[in-house]
C-alpha atoms as a PDB file:
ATOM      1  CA  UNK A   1       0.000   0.000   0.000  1.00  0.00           C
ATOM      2  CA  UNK A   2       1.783   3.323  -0.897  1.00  0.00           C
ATOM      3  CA  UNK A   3       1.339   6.537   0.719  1.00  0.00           C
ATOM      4  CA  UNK A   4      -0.074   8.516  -2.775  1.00  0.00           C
ATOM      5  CA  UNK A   5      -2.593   5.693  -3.132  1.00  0.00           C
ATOM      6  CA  UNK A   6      -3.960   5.946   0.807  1.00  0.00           C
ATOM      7  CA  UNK A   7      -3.978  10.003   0.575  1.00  0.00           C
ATOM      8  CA  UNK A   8      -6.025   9.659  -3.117  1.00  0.00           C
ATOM      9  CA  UNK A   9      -8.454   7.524  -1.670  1.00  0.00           C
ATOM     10  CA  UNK A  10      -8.830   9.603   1.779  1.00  0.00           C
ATOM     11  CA  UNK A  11      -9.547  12.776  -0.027  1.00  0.00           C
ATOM     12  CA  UNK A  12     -11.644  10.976  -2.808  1.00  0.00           C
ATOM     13  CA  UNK A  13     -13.919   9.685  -0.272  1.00  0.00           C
ATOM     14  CA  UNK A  14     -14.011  12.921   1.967  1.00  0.00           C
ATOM     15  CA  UNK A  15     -14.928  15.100  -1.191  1.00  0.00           C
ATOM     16  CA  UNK A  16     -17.616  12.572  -2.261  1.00  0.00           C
ATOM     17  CA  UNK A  17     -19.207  11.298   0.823  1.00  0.00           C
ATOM     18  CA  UNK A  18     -18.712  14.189   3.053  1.00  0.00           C
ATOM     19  CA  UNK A  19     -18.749  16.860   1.432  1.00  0.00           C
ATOM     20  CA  UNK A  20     -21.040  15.702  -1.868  1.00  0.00           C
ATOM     21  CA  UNK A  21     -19.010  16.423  -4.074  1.00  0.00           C
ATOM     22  CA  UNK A  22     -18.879  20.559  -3.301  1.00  0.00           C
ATOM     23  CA  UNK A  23     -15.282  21.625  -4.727  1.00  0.00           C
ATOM     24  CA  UNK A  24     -14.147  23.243  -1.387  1.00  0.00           C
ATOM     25  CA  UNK A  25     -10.344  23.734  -2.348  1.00  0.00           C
ATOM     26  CA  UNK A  26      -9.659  20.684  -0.024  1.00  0.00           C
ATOM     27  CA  UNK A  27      -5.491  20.072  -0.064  1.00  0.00           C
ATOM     28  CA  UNK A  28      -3.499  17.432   1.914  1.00  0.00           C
ATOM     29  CA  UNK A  29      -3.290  19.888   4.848  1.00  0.00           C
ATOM     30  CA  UNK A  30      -6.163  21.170   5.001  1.00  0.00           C
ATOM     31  CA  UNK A  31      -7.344  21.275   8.761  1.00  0.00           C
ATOM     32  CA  UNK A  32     -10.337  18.725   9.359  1.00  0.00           C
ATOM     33  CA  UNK A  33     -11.542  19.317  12.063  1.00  0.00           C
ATOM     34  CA  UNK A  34     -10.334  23.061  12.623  1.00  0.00           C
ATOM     35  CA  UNK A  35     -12.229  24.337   8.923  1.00  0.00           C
ATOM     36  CA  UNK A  36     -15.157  21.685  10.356  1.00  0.00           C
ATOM     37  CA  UNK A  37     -14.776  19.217   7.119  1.00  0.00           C
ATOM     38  CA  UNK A  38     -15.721  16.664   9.210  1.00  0.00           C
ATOM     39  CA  UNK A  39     -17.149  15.909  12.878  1.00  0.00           C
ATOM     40  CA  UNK A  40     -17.490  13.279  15.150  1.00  0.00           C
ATOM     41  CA  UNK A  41     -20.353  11.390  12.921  1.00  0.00           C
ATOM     42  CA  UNK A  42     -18.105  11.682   9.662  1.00  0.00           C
ATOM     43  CA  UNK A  43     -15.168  10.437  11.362  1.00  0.00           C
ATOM     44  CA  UNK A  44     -17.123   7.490  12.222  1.00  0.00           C
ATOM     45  CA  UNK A  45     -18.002   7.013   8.443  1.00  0.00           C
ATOM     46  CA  UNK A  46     -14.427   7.700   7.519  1.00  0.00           C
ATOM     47  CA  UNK A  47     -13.414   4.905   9.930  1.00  0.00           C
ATOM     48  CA  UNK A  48     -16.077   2.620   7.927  1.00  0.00           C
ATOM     49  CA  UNK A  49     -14.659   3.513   4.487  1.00  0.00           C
ATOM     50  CA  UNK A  50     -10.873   2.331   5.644  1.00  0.00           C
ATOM     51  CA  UNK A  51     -12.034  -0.455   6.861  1.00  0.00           C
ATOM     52  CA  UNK A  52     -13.634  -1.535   3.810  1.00  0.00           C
ATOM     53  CA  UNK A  53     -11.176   0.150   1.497  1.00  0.00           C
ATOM     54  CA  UNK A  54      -8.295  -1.322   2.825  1.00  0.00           C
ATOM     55  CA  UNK A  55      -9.035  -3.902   5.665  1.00  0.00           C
ATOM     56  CA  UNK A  56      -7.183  -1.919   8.360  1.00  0.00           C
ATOM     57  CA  UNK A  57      -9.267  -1.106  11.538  1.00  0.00           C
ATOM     58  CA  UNK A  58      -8.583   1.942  13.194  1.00  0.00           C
ATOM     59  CA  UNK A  59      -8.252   1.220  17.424  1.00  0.00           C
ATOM     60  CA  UNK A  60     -10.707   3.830  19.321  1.00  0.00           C
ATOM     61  CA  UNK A  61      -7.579   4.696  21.381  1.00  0.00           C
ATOM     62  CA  UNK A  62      -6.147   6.141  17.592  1.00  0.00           C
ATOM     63  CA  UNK A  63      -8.767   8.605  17.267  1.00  0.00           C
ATOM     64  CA  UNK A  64      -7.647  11.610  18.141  1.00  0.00           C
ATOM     65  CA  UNK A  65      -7.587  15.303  16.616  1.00  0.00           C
ATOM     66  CA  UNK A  66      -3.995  14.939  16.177  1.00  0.00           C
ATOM     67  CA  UNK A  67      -4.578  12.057  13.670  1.00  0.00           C
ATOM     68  CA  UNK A  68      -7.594  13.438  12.060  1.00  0.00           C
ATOM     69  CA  UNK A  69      -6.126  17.003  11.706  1.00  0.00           C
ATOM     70  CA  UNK A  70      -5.422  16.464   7.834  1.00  0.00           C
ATOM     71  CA  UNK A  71      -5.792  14.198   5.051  1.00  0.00           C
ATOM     72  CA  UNK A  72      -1.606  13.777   5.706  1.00  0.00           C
ATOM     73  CA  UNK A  73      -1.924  12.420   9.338  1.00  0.00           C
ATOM     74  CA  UNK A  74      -5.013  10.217   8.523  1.00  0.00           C
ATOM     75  CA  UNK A  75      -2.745   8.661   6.051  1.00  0.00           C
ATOM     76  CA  UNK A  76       0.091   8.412   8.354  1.00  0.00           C
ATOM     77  CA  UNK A  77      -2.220   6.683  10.974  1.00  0.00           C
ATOM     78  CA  UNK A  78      -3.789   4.572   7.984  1.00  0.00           C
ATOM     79  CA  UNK A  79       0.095   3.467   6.802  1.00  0.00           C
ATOM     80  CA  UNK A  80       1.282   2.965  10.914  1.00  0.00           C
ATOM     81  CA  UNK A  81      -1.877   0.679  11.764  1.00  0.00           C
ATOM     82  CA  UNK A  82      -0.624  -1.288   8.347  1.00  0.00           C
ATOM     83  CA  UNK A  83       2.697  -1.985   8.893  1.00  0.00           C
ATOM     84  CA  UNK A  84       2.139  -2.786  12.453  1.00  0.00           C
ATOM     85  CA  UNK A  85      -0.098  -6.113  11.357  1.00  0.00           C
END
């Protein structure tokens, strides 16, 4: 799994799910949670979508704002949780 493929995916899903499709400028670091992109309930469904995208579930001890504060740490945490299993 490579890092550009993870990030792709992240913001693919976060454009289309969360934000329906609404062209919002959204980069690799833009702030989440600061800009509110997404909340608690999306963060839930963002947790759903790795799991089925790439089989890697996300320990409740993991979400934090520090890992959800862009696209680029959601990916880092995404890549971690991989290599550790």
């Amino acid at each position: 799994m490579q890092q550009s493929e993870v990030l792709e995916a992240l913001k693919a899903y976060i454009t289309n799910e969360v934000l329906d499709g609404k062209d919002i400028g959204l980069e690799t670091t833009t702030p989440l949670l600061e800009w509110g992109v997404i909340n608690s309930l999306e963060i839930v469904k963002v947790l759903n979508f790795i799991w089925n995208q790439f089989g890697i579930e996300i320990p409740a001890e993991k979400v934090t704002a520090e890992h959800f504060k862009d696209l680029v740490s959601l990916t880092h945490l995404v890549l971690g949780i991989a290599k550790e299993s």
